[in-house]
N, C-alpha and C. Protein backbone atom coordinates (compact mmCIF):
# COMPACT_ATOMS: atom_id res chain seq x y z
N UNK A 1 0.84 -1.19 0.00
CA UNK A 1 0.00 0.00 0.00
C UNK A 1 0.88 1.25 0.00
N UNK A 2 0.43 2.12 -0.69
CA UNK A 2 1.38 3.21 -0.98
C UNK A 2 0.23 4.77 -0.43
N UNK A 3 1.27 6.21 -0.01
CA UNK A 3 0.04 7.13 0.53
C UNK A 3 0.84 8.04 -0.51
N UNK A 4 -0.36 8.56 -1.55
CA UNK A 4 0.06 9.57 -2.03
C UNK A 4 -0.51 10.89 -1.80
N UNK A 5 0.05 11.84 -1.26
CA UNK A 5 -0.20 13.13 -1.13
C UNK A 5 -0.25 14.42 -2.44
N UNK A 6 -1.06 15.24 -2.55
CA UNK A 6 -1.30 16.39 -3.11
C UNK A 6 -0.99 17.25 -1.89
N UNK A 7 -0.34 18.07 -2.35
CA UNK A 7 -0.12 19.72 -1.90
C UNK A 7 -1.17 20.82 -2.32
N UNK A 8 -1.97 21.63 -1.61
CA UNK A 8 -2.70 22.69 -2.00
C UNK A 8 -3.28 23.20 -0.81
N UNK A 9 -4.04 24.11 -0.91
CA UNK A 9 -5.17 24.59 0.23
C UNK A 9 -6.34 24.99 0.08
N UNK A 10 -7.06 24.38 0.89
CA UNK A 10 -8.52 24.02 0.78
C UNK A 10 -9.52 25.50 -0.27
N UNK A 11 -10.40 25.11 -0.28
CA UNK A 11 -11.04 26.02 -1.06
C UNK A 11 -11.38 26.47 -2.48
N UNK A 12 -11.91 26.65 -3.02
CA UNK A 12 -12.58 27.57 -4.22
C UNK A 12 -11.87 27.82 -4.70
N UNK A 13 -11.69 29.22 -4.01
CA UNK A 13 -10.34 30.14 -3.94
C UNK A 13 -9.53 30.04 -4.68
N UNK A 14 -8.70 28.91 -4.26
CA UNK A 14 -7.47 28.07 -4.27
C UNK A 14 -6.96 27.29 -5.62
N UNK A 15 -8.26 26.81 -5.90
CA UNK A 15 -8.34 25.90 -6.63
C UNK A 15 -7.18 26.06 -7.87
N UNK A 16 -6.97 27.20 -8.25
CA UNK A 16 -6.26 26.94 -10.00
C UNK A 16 -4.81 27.92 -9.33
N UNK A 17 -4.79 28.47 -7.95
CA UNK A 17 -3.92 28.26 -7.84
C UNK A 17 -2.27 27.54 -8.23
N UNK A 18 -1.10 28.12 -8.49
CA UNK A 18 -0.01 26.90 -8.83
C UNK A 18 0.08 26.45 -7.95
N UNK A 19 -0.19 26.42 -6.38
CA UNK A 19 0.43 26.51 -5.20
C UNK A 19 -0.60 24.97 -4.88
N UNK A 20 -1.53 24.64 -5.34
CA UNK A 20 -2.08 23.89 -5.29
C UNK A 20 -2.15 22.81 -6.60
N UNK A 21 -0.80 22.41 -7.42
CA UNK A 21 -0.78 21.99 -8.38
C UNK A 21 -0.68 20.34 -8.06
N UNK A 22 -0.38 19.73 -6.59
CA UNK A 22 -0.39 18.52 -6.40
C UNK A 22 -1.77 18.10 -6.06
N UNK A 23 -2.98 19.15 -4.99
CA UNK A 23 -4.33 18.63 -5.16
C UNK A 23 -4.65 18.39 -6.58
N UNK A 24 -4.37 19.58 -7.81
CA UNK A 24 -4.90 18.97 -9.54
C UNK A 24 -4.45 17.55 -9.65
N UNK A 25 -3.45 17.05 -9.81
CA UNK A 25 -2.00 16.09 -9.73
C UNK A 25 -3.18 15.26 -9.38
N UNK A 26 -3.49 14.85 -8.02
CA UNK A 26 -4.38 13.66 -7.19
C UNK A 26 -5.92 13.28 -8.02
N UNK A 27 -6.34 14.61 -8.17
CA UNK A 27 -7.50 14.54 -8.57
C UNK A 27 -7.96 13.90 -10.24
N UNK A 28 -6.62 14.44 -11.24
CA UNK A 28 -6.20 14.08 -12.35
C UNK A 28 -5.96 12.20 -12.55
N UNK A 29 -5.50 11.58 -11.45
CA UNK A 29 -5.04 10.06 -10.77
C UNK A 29 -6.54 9.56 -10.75
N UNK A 30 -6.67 9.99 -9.69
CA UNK A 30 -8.05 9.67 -9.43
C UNK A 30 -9.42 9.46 -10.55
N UNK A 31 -9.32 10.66 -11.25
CA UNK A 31 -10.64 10.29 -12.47
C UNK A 31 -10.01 9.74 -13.15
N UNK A 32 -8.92 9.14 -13.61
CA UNK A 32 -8.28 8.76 -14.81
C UNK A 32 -8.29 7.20 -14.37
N UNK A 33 -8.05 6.82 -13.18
CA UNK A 33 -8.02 5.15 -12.92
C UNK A 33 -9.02 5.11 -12.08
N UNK A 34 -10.03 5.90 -12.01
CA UNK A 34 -11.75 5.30 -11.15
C UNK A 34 -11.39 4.76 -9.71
N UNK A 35 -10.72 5.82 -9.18
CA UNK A 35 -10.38 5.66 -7.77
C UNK A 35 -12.21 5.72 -6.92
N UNK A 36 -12.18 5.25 -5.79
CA UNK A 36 -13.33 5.32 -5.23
C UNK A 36 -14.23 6.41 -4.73
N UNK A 37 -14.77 6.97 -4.06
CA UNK A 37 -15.22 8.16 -3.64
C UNK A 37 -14.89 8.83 -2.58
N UNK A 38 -14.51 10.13 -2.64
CA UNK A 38 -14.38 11.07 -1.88
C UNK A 38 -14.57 10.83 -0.57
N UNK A 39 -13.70 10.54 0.93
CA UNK A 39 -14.11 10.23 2.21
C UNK A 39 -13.41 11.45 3.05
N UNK A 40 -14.08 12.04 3.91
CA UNK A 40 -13.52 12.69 4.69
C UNK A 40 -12.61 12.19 5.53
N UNK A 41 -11.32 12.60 6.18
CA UNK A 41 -10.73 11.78 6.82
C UNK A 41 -9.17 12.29 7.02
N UNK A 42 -8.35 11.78 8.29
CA UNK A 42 -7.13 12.70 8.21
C UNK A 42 -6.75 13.59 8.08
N UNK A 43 -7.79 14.54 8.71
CA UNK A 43 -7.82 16.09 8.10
C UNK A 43 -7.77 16.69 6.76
N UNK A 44 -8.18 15.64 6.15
CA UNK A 44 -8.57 16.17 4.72
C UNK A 44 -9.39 15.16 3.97
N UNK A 45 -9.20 14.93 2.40
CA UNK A 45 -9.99 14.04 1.77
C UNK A 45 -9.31 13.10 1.45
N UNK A 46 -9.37 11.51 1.59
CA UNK A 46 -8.70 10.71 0.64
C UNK A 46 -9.74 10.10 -0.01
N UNK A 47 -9.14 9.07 -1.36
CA UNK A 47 -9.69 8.37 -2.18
C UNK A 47 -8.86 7.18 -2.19
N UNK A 48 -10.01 5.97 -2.41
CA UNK A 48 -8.83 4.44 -2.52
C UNK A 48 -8.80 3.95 -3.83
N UNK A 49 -7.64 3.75 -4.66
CA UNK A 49 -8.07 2.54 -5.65
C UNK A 49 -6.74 2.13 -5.89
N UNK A 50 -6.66 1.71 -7.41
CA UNK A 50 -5.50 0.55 -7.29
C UNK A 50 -4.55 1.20 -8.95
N UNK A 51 -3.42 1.31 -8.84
CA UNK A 51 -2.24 1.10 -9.82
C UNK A 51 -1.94 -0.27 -10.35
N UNK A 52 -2.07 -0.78 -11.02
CA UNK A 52 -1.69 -2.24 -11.49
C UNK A 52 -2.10 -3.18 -10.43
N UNK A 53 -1.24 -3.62 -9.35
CA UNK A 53 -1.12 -4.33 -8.27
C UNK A 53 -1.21 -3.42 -6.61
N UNK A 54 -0.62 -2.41 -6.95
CA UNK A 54 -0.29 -1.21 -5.64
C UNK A 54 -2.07 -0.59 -5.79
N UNK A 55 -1.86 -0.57 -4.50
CA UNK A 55 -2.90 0.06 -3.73
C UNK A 55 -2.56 0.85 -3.07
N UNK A 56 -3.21 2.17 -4.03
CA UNK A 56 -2.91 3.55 -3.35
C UNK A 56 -4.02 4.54 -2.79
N UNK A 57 -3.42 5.10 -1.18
CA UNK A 57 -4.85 5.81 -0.90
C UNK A 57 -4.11 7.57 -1.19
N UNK A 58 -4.72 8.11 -2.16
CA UNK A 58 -4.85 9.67 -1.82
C UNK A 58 -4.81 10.38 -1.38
N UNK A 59 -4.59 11.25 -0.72
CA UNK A 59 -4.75 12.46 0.27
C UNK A 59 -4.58 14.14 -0.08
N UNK A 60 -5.92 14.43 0.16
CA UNK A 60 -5.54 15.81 -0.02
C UNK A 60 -5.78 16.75 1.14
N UNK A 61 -4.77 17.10 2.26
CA UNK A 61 -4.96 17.70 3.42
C UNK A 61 -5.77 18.74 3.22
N UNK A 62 -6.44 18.84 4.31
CA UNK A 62 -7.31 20.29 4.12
C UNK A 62 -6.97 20.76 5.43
N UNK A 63 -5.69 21.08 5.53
CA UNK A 63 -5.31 21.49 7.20
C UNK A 63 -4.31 23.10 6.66
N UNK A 64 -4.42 23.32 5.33
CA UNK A 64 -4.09 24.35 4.34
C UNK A 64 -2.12 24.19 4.59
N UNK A 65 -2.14 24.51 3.70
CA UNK A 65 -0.32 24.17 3.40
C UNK A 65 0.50 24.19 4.77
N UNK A 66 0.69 24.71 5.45
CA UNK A 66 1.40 24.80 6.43
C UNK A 66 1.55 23.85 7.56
N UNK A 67 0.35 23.26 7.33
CA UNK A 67 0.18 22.21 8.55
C UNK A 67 -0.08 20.73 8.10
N UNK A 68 0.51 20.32 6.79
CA UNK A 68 -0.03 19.24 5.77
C UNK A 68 0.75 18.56 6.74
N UNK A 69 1.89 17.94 7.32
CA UNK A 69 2.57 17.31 7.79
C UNK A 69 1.64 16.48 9.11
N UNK A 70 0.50 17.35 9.71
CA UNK A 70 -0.27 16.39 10.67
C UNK A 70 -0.97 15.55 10.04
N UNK A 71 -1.66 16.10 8.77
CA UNK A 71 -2.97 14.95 8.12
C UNK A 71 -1.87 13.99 7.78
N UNK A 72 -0.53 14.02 6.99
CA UNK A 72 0.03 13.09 6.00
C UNK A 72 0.43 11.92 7.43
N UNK A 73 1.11 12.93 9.03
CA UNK A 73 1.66 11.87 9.36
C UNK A 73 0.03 11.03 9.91
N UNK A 74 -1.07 11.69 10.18
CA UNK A 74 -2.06 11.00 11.03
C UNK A 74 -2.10 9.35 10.00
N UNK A 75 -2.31 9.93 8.97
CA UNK A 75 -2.66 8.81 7.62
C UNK A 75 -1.45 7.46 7.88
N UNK A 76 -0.33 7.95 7.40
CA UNK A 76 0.56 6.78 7.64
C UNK A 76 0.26 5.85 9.24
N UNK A 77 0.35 7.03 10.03
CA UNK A 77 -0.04 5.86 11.45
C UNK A 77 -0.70 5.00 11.37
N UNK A 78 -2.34 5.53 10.67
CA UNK A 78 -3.43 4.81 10.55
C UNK A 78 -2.70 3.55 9.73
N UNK A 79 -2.48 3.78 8.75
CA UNK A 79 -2.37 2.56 8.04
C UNK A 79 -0.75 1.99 8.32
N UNK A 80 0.06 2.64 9.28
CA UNK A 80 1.06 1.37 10.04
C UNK A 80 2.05 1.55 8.73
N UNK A 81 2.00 2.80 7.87
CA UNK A 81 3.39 2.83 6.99
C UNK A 81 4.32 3.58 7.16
N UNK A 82 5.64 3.72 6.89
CA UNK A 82 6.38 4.45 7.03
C UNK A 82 6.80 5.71 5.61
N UNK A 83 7.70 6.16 6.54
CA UNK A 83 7.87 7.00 4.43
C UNK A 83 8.57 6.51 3.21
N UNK A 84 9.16 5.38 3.49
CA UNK A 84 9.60 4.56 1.89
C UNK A 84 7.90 4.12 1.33
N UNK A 85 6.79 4.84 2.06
CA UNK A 85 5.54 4.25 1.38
C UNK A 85 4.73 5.52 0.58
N UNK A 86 5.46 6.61 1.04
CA UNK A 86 4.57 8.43 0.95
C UNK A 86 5.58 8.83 0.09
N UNK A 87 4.34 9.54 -1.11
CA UNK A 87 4.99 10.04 -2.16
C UNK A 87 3.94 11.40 -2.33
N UNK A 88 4.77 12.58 -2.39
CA UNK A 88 4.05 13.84 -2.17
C UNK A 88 4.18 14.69 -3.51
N UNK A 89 3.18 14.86 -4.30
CA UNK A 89 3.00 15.87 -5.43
C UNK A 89 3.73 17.44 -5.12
N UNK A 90 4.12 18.06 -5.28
CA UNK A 90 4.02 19.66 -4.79
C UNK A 90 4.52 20.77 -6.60
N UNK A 91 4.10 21.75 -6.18
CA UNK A 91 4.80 22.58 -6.99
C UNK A 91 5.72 23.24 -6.59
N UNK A 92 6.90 23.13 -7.26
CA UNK A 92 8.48 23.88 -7.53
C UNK A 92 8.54 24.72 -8.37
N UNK A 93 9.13 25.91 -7.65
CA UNK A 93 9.74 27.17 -7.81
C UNK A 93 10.88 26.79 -8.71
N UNK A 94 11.65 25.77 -8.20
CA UNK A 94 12.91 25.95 -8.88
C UNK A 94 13.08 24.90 -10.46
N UNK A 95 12.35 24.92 -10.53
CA UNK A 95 12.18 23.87 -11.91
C UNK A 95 10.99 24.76 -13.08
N UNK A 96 11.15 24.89 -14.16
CA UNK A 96 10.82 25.64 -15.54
C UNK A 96 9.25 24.87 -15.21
N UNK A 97 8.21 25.81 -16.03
CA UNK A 97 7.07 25.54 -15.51
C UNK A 97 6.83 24.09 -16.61
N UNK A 98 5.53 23.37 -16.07
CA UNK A 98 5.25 21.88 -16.15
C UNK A 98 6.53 20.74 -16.82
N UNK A 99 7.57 21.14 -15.85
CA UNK A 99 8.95 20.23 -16.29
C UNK A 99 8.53 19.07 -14.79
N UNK A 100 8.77 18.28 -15.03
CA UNK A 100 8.20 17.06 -13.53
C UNK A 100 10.06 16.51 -13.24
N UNK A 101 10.36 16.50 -12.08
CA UNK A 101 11.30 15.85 -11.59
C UNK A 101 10.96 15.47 -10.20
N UNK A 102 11.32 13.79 -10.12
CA UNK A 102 10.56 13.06 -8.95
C UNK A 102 12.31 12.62 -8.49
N UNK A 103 12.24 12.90 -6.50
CA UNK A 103 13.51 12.65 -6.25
C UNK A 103 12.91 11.74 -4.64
N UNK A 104 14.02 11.50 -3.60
CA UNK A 104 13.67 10.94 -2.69
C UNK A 104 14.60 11.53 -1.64
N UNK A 105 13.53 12.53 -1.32
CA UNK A 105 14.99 13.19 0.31
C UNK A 105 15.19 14.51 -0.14
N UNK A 106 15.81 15.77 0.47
CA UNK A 106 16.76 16.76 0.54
C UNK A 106 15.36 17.61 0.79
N UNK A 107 15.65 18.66 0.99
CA UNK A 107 15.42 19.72 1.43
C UNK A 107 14.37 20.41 0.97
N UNK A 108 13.95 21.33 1.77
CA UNK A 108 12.25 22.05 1.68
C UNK A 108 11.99 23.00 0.55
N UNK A 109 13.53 23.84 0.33
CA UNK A 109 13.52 25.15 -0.37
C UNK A 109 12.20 26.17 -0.37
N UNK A 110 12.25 26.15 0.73
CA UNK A 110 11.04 26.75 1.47
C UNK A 110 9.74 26.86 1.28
N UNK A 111 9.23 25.49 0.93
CA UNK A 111 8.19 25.43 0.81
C UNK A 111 7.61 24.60 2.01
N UNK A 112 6.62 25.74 2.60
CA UNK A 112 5.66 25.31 3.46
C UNK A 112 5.12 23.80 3.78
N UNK A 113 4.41 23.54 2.80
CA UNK A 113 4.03 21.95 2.77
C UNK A 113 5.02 21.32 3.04
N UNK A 114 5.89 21.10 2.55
CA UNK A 114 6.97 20.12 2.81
C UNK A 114 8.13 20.16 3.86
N UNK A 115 8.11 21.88 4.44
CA UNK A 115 8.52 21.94 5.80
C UNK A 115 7.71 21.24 6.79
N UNK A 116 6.42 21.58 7.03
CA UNK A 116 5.48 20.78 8.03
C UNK A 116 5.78 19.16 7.95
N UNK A 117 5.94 18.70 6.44
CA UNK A 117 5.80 17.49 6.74
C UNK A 117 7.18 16.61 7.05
N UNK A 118 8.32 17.13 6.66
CA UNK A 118 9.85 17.05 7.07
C UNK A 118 9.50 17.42 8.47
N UNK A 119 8.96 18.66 9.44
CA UNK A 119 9.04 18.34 10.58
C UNK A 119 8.41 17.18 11.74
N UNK A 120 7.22 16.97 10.64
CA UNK A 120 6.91 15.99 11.07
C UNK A 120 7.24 14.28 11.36
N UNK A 121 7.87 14.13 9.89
CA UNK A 121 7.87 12.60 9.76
C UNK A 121 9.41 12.54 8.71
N UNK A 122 10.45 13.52 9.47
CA UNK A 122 11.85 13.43 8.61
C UNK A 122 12.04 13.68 7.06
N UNK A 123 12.67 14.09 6.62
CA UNK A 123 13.00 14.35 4.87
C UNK A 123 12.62 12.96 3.97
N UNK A 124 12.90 11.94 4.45
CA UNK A 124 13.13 10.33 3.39
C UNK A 124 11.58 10.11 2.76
N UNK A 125 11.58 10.96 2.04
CA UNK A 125 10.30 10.65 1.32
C UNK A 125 10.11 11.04 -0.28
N UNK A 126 9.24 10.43 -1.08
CA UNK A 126 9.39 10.56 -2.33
C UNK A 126 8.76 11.88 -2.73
N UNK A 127 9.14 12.51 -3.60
CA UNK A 127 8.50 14.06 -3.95
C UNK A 127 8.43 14.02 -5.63
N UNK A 128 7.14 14.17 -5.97
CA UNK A 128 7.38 14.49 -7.09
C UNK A 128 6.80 15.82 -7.71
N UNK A 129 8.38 16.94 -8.28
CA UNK A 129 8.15 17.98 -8.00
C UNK A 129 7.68 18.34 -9.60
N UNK A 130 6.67 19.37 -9.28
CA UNK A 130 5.48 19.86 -10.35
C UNK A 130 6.41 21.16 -10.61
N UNK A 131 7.13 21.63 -11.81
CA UNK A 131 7.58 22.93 -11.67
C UNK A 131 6.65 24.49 -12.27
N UNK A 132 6.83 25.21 -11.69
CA UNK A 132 6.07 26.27 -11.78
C UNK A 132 6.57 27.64 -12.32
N UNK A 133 8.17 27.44 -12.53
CA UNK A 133 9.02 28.09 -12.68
C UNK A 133 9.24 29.33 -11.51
N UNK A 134 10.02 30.22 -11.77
CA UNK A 134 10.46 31.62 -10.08
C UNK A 134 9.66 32.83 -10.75
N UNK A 135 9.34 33.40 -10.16
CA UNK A 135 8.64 34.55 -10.58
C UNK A 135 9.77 35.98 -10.81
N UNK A 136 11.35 35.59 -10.76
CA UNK A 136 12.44 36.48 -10.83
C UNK A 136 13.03 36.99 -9.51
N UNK A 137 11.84 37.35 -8.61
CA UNK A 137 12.37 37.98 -7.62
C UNK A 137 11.47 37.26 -6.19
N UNK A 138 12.34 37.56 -5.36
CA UNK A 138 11.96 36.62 -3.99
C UNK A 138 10.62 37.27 -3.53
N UNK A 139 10.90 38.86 -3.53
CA UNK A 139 9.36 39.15 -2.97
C UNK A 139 8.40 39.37 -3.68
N UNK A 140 8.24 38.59 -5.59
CA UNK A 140 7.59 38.43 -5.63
C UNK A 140 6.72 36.81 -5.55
N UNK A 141 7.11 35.70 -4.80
CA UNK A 141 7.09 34.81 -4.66
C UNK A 141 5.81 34.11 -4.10
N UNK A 142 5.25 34.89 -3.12
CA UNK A 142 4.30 34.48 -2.23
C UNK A 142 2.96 35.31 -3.32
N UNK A 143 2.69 36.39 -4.02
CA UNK A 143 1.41 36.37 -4.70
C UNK A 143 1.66 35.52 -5.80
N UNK A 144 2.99 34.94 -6.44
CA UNK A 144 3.25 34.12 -7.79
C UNK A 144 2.61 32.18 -7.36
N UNK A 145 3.18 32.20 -6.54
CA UNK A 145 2.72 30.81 -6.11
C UNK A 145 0.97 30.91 -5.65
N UNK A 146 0.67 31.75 -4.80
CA UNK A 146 -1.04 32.31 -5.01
C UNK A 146 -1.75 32.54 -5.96
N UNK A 147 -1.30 32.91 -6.86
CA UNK A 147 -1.78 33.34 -8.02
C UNK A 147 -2.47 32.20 -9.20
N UNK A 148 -3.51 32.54 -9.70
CA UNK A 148 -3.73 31.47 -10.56
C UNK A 148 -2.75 31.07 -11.83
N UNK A 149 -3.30 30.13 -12.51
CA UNK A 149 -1.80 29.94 -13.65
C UNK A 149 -3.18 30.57 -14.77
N UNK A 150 -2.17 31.58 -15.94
CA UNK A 150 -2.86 32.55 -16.71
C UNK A 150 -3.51 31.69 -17.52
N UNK A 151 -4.66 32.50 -18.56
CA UNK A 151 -5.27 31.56 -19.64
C UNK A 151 -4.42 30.79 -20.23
N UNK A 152 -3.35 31.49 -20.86
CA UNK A 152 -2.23 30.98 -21.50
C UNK A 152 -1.54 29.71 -21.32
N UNK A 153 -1.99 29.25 -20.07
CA UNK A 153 -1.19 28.22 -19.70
C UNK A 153 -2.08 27.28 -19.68
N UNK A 154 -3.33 27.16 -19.87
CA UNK A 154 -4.05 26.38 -19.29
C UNK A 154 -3.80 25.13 -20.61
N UNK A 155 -3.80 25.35 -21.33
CA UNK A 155 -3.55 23.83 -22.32
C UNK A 155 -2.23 23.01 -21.84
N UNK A 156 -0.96 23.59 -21.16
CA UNK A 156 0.23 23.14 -21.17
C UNK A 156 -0.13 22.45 -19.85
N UNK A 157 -1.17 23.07 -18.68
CA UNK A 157 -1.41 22.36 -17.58
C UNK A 157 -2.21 21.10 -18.13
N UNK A 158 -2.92 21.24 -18.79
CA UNK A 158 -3.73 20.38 -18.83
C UNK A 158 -3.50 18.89 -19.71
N UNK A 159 -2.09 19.06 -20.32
CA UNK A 159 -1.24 18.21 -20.94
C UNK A 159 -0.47 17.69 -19.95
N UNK A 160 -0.08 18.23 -19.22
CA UNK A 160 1.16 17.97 -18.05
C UNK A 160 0.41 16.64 -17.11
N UNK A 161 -0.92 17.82 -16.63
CA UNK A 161 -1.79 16.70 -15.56
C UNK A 161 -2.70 15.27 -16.24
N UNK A 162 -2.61 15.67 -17.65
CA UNK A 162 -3.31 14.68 -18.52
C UNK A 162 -1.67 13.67 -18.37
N UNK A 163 -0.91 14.07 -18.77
CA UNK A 163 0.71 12.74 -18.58
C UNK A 163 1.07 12.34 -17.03
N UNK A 164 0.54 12.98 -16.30
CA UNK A 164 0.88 12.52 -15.10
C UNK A 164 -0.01 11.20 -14.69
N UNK A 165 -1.09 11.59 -14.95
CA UNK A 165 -2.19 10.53 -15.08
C UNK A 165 -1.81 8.96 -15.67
N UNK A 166 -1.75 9.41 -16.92
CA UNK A 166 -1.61 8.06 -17.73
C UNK A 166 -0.56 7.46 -17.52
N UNK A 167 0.48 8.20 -17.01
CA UNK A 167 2.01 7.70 -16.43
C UNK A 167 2.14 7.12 -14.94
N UNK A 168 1.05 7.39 -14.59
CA UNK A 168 1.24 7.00 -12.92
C UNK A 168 1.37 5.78 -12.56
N UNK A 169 1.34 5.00 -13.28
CA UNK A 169 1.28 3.12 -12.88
C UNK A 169 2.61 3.12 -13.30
N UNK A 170 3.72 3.38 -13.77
CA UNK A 170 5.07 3.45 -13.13
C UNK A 170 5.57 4.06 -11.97
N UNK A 171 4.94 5.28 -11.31
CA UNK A 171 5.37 5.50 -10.03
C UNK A 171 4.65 4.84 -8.96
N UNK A 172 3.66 4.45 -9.22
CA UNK A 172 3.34 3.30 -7.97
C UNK A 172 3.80 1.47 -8.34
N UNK A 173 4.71 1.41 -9.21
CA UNK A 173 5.66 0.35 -9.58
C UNK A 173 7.37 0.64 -9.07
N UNK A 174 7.59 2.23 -8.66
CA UNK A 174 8.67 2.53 -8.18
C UNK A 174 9.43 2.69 -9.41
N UNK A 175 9.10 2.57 -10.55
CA UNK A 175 10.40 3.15 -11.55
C UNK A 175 9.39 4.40 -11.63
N UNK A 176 10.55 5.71 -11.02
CA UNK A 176 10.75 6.67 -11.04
C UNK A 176 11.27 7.37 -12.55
N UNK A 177 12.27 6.74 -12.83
CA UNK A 177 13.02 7.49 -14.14
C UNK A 177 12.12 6.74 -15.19
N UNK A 178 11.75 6.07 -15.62
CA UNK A 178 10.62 5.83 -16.53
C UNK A 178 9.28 6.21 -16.50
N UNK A 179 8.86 7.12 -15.35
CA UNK A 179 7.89 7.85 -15.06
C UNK A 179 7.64 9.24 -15.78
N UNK A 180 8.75 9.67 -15.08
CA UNK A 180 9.62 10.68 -15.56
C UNK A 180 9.56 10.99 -17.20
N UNK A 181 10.41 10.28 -17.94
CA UNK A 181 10.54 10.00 -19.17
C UNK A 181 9.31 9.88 -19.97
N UNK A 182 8.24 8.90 -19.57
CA UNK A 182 7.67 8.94 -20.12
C UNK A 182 6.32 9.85 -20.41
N UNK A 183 6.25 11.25 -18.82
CA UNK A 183 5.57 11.88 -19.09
C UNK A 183 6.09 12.99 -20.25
N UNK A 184 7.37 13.10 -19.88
CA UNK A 184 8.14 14.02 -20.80
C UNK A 184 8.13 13.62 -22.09
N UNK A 185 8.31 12.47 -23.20
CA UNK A 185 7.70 12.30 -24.11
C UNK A 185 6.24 12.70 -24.27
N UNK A 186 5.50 12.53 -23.08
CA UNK A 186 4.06 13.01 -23.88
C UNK A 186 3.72 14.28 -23.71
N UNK A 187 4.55 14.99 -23.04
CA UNK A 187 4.78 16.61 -23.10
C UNK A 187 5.38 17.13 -24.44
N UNK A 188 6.32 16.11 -25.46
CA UNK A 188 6.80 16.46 -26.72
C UNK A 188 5.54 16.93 -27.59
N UNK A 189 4.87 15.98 -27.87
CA UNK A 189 4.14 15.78 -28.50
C UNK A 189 2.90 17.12 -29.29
């Protein structure tokens, strides 16, 4: 059994947010392999269904970015896993926008979500980072990551989260670099 996490914060609002590009990420998984229905739970929402053989439950904290690290660790307790089992969507600043690089471990680069959950339950966990590209300057960082992603972008998102989808039964098989690869071929296209 594997726990995969989305990054975002709750709400409307929020929704097309970049800052919330791992809740799209989950939700994209979810309608694409007929995951089960929506349960409240762990301080947020999960969904259950299955990758090939792996059985993966969802999670999308609704404890809003800063505090994702209680729902993700409540979840693992519940289900008795550790973090070689949690694999967390987020969007990156430091990566060109819808470029995907999935790693295991290092550091927050200050992102909220993934500080809470490093304080919570240590760095050793799988991340697969959604890039969003830098907005140039540091203070403009916090309305760029708030901010919705422009009309302009909306076909390149919607290609990105459409390959993440159809690619996901290699990351819940653990090949990572053929995950990888093969969303990026269907980003050529």
């Amino acid at each position: 059994m594997q726990l995969w996490v989305g990054l975002g914060n709750p709400g409307p609002q929020y929704a097309m947010n970049r800052h919330n590009v791992g809740f799209m990420a989950l939700d994209v998984i979810a309608d694409m392999h007929g995951f089960g229905p929506v349960q409240k739970k762990f301080q947020g929402w999960i969904q259950e269904g299955r990758l090939g053989s792996e059985k993966i439950i969802l999670l999308k904290p609704a404890t809003y970015m800063n505090e994702s690290g209680r729902a993700v660790g409540e979840a693992l307790r519940f289900y008795k896993l550790g973090t070689d089992a949690l694999t967390v969507f987020h969007d990156e600043l430091d990566l060109a926008p819808f470029k995907l690089k999935v790693k295991t471990g290092g550091g927050t680069a200050g992102h909220n979500g993934l500080r809470s959950i490093d304080q919570h339950l240590g760095p050793d966990f799988r991340r697969v980072r959604i890039g969003i590209g830098h907005p140039g300057h540091k203070d403009r960082v916090h309305g760029y990551v708030l901010g919705n992603y422009a009309k302009s972008e909306q076909d390149e998102l919607a290609d990105m989260l459409g390959s993440i989808g159809a690619e996901a039964d290699w990351l819940a098989k653990g090949d990572d670099a053929r995950f990888m690869n093969e969303v990026a071929l269907r980003m050529q296209d």
